[in-house]
N, C-alpha and C. Protein backbone atom coordinates (compact mmCIF):
# COMPACT_ATOMS: atom_id res chain seq x y z
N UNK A 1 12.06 -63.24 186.96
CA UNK A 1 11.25 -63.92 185.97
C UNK A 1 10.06 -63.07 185.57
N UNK A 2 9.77 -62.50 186.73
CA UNK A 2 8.45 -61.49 185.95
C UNK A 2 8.85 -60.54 185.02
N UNK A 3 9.90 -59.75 185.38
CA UNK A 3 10.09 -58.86 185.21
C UNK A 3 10.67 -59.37 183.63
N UNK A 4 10.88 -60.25 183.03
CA UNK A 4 11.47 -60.56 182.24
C UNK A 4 10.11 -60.60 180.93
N UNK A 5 9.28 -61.05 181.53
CA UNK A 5 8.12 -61.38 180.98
C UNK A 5 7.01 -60.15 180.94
N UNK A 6 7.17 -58.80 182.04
CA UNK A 6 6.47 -57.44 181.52
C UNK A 6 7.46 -56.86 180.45
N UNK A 7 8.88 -57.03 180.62
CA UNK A 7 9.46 -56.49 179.41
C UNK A 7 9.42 -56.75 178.10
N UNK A 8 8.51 -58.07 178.43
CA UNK A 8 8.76 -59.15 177.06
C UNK A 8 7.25 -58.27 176.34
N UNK A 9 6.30 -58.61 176.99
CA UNK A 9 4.57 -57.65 176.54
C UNK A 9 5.43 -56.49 176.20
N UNK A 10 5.66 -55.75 176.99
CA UNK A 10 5.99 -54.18 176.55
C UNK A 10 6.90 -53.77 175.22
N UNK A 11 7.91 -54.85 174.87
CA UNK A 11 8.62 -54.96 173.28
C UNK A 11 7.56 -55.18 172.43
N UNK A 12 6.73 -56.41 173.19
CA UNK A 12 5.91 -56.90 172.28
C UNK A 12 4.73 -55.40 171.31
N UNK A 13 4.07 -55.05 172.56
CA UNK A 13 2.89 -54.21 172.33
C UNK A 13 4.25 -52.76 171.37
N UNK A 14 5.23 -52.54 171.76
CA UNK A 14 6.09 -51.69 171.49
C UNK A 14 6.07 -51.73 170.11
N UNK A 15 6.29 -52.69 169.44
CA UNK A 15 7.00 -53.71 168.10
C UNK A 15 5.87 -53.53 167.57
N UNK A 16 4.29 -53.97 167.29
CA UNK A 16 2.97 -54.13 167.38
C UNK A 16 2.87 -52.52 166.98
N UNK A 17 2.94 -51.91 168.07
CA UNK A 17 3.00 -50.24 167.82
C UNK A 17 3.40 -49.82 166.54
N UNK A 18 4.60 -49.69 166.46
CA UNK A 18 5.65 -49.07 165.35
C UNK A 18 4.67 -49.58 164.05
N UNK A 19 4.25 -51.14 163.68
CA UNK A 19 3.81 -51.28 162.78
C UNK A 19 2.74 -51.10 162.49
N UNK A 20 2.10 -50.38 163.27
CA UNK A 20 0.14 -50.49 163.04
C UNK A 20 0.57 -48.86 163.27
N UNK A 21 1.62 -48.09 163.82
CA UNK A 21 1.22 -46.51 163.22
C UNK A 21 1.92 -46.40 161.97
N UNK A 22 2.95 -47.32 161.07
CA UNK A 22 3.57 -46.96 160.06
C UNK A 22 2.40 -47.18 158.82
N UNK A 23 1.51 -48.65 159.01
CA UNK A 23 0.86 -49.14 158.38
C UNK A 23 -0.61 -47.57 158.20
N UNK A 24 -1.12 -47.30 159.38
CA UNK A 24 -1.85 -46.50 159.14
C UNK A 24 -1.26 -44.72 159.19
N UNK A 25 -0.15 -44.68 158.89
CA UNK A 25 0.57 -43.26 158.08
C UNK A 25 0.43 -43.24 156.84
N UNK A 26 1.00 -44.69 156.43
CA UNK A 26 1.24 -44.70 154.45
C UNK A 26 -0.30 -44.89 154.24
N UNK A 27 -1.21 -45.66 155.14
CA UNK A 27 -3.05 -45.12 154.96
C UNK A 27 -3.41 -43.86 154.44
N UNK A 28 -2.92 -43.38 155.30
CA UNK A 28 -3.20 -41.84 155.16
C UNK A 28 -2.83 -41.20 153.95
N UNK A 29 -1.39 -41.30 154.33
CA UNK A 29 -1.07 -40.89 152.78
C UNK A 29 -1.61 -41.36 151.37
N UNK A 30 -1.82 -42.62 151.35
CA UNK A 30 -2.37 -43.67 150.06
C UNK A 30 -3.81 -42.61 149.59
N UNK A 31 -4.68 -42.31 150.68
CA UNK A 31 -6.22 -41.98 150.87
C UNK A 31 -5.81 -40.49 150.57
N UNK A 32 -4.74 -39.76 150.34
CA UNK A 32 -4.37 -38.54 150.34
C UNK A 32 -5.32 -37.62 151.52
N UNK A 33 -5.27 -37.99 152.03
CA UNK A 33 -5.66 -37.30 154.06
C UNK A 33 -4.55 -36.12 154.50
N UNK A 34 -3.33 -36.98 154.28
CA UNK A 34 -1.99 -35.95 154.50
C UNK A 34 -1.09 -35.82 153.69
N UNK A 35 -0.15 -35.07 153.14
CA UNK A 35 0.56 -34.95 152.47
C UNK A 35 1.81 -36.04 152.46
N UNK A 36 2.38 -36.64 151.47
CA UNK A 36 3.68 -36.85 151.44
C UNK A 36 4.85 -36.42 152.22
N UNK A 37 5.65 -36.77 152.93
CA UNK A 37 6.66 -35.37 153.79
C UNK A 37 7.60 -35.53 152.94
N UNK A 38 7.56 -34.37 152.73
CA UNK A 38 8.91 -33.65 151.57
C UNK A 38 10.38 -33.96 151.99
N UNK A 39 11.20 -34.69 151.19
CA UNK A 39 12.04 -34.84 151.45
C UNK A 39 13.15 -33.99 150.30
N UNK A 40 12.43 -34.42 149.21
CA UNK A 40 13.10 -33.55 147.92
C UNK A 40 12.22 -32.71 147.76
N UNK A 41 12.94 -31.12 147.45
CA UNK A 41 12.78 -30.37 146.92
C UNK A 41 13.26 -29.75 145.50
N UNK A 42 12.49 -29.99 144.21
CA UNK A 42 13.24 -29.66 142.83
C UNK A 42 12.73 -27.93 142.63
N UNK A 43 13.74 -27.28 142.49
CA UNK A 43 13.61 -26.15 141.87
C UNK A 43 13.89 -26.01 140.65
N UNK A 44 13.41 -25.09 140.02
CA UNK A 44 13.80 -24.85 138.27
C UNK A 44 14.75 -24.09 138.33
N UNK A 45 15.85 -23.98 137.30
CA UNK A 45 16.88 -23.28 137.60
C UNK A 45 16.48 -21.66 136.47
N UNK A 46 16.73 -20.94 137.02
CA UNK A 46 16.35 -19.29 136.23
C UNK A 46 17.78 -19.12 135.77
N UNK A 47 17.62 -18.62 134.30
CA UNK A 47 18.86 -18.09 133.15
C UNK A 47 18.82 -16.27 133.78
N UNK A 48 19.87 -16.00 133.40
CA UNK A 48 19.84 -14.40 134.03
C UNK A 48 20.34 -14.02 132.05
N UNK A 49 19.28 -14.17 131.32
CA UNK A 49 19.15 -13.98 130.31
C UNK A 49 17.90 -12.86 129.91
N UNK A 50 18.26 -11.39 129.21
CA UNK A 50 17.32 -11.17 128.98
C UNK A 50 16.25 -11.09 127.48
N UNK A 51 15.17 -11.39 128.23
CA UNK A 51 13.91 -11.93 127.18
C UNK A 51 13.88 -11.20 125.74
N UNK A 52 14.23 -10.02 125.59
CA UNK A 52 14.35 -9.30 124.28
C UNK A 52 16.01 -9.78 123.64
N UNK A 53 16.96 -10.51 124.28
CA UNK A 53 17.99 -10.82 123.49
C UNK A 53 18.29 -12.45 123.21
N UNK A 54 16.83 -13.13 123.23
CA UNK A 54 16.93 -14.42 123.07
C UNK A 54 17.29 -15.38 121.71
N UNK A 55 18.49 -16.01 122.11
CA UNK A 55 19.04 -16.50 120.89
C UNK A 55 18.53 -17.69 120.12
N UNK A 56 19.06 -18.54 119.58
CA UNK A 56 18.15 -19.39 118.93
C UNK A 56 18.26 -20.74 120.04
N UNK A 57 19.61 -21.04 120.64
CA UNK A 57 19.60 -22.16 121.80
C UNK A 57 18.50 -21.48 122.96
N UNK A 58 18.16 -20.48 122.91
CA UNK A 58 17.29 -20.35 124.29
C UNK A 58 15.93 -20.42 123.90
N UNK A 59 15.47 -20.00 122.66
CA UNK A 59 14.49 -20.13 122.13
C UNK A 59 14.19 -21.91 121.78
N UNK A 60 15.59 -22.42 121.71
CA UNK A 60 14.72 -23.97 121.03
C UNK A 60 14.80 -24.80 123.08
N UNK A 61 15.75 -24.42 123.81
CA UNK A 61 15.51 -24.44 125.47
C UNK A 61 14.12 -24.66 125.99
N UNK A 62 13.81 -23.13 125.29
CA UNK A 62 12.20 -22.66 126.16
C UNK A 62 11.28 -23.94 125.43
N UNK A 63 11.16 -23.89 124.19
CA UNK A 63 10.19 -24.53 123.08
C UNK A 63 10.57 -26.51 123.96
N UNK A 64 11.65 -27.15 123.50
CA UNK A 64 11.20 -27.97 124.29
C UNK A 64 11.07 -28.06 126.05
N UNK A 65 11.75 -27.41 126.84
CA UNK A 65 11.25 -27.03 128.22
C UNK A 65 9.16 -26.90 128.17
N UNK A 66 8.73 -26.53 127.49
CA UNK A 66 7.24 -26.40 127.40
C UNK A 66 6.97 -27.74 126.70
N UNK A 67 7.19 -28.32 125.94
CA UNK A 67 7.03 -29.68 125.38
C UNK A 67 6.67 -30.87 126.77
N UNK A 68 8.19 -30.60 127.53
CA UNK A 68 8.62 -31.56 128.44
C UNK A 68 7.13 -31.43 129.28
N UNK A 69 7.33 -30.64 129.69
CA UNK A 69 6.25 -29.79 130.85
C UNK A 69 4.81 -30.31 130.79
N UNK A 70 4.27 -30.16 129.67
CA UNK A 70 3.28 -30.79 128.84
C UNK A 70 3.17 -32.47 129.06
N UNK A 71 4.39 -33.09 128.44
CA UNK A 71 4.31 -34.62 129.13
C UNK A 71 4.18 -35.05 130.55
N UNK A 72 5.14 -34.12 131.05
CA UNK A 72 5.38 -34.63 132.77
C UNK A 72 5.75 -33.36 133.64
N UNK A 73 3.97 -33.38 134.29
CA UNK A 73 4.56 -32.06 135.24
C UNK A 73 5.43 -31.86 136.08
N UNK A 74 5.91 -31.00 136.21
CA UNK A 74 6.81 -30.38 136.95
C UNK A 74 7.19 -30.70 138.41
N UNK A 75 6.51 -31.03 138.57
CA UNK A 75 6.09 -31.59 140.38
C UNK A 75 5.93 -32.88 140.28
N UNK A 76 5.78 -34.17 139.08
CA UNK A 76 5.46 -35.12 139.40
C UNK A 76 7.12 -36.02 140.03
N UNK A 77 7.55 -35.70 139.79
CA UNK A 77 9.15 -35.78 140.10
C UNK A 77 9.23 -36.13 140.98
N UNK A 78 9.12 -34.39 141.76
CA UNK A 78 9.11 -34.73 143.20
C UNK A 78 8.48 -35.47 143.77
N UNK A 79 7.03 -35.94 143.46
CA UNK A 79 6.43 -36.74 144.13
C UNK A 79 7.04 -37.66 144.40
N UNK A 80 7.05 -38.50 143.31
CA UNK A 80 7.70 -39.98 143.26
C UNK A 80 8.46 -40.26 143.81
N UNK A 81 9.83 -39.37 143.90
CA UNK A 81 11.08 -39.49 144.87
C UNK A 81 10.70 -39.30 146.29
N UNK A 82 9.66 -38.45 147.26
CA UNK A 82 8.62 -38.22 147.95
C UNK A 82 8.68 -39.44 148.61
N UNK A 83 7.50 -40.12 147.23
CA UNK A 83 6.56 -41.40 147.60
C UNK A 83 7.86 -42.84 148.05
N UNK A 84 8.72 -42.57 147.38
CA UNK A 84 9.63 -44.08 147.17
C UNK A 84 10.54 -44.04 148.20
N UNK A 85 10.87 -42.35 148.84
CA UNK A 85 11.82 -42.43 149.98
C UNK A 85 10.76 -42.94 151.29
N UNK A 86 9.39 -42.32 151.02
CA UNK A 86 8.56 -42.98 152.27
C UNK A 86 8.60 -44.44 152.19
N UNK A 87 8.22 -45.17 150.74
CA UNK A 87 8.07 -46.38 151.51
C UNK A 87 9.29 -46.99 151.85
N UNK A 88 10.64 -46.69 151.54
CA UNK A 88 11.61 -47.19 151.92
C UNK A 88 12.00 -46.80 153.68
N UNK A 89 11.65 -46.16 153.91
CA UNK A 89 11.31 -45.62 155.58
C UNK A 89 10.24 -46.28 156.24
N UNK A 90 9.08 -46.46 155.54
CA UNK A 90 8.31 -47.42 155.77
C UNK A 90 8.66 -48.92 155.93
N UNK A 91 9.01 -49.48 155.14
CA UNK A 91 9.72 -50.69 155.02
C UNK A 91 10.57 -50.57 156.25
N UNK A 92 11.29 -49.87 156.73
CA UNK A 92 12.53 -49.81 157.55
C UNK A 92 11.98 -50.04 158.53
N UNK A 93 10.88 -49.08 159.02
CA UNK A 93 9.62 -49.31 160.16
C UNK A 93 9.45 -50.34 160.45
N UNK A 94 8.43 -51.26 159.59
CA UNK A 94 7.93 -52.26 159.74
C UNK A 94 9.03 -53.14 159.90
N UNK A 95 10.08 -53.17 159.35
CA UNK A 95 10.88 -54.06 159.74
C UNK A 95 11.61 -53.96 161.22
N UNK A 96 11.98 -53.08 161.73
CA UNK A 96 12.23 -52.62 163.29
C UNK A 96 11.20 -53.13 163.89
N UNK A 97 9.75 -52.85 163.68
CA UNK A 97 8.99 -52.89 164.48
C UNK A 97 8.29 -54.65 164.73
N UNK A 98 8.77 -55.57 163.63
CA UNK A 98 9.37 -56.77 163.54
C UNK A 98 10.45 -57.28 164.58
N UNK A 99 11.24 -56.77 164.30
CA UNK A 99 12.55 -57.15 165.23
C UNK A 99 12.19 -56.68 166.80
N UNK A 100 11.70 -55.75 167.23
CA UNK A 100 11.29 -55.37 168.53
C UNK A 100 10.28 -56.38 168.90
N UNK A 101 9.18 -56.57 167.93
CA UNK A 101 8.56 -57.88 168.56
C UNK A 101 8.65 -59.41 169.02
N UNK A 102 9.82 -59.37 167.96
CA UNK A 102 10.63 -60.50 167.92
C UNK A 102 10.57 -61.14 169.04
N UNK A 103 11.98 -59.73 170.11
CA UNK A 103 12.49 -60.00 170.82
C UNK A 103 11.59 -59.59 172.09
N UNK A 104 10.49 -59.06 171.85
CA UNK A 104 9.40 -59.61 173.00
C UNK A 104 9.05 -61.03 173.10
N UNK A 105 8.53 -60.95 171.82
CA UNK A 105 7.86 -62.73 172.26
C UNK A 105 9.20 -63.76 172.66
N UNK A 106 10.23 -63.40 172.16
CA UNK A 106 11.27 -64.66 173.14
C UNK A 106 11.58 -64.79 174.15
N UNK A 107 11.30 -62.80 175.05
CA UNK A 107 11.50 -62.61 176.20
C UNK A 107 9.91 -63.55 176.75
N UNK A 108 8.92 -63.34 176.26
CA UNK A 108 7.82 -64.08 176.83
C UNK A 108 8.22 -65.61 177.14
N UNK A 109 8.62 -66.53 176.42
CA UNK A 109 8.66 -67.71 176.20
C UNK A 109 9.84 -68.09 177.25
């Protein structure tokens, strides 16, 4: 019976855990303290085209490629996909760390 009931605190404080370090990670991140952890990486793709034989599709390419660029940087991309895979990991967290408490407090009771 005891032993049922230190296991039960220890899920509990366990469960408790998971969500008060997930809660104060995405803190961090929100407050920009730490970076995002990279999950996507977007590279630009390079033409093996050279610059003195540029035709009129690479020339109207480049012209809106600099347009685009101008609206939406280059990197904001990545962020977002970044930001949305964390909170979905986040979410996952907090929800584990739910279910672990769960099943402390029933072991308590």
């Amino acid at each position: 019976m005891k032993l049922t009931k230190l296991l039960g605190l220890l899920l509990l404080i366990l469960g408790l855990a998971i969500i008060f370090y997930t809660i104060f990670y995405s803190y961090q991140i929100f407050t920009n303290k730490i970076p995002v952890p990279e999950i996507f990486k977007l590279t630009s793709a390079k033409t093996n085209q050279d610059p003195n034989a540029l035709n009129l599709e690479a020339q109207f390419e480049k012209m809106i490629g600099s347009q685009l660029e101008q609206m939406l940087p280059a990197n904001s991309i990545q962020e977002i996909l970044n930001l949305f895979s964390w909170s979905i990991f986040a979410g996952i967290l907090i929800f584990a760390g739910s279910q672990v408490a769960g099943l402390g407090i029933k072991l308590l009771l």
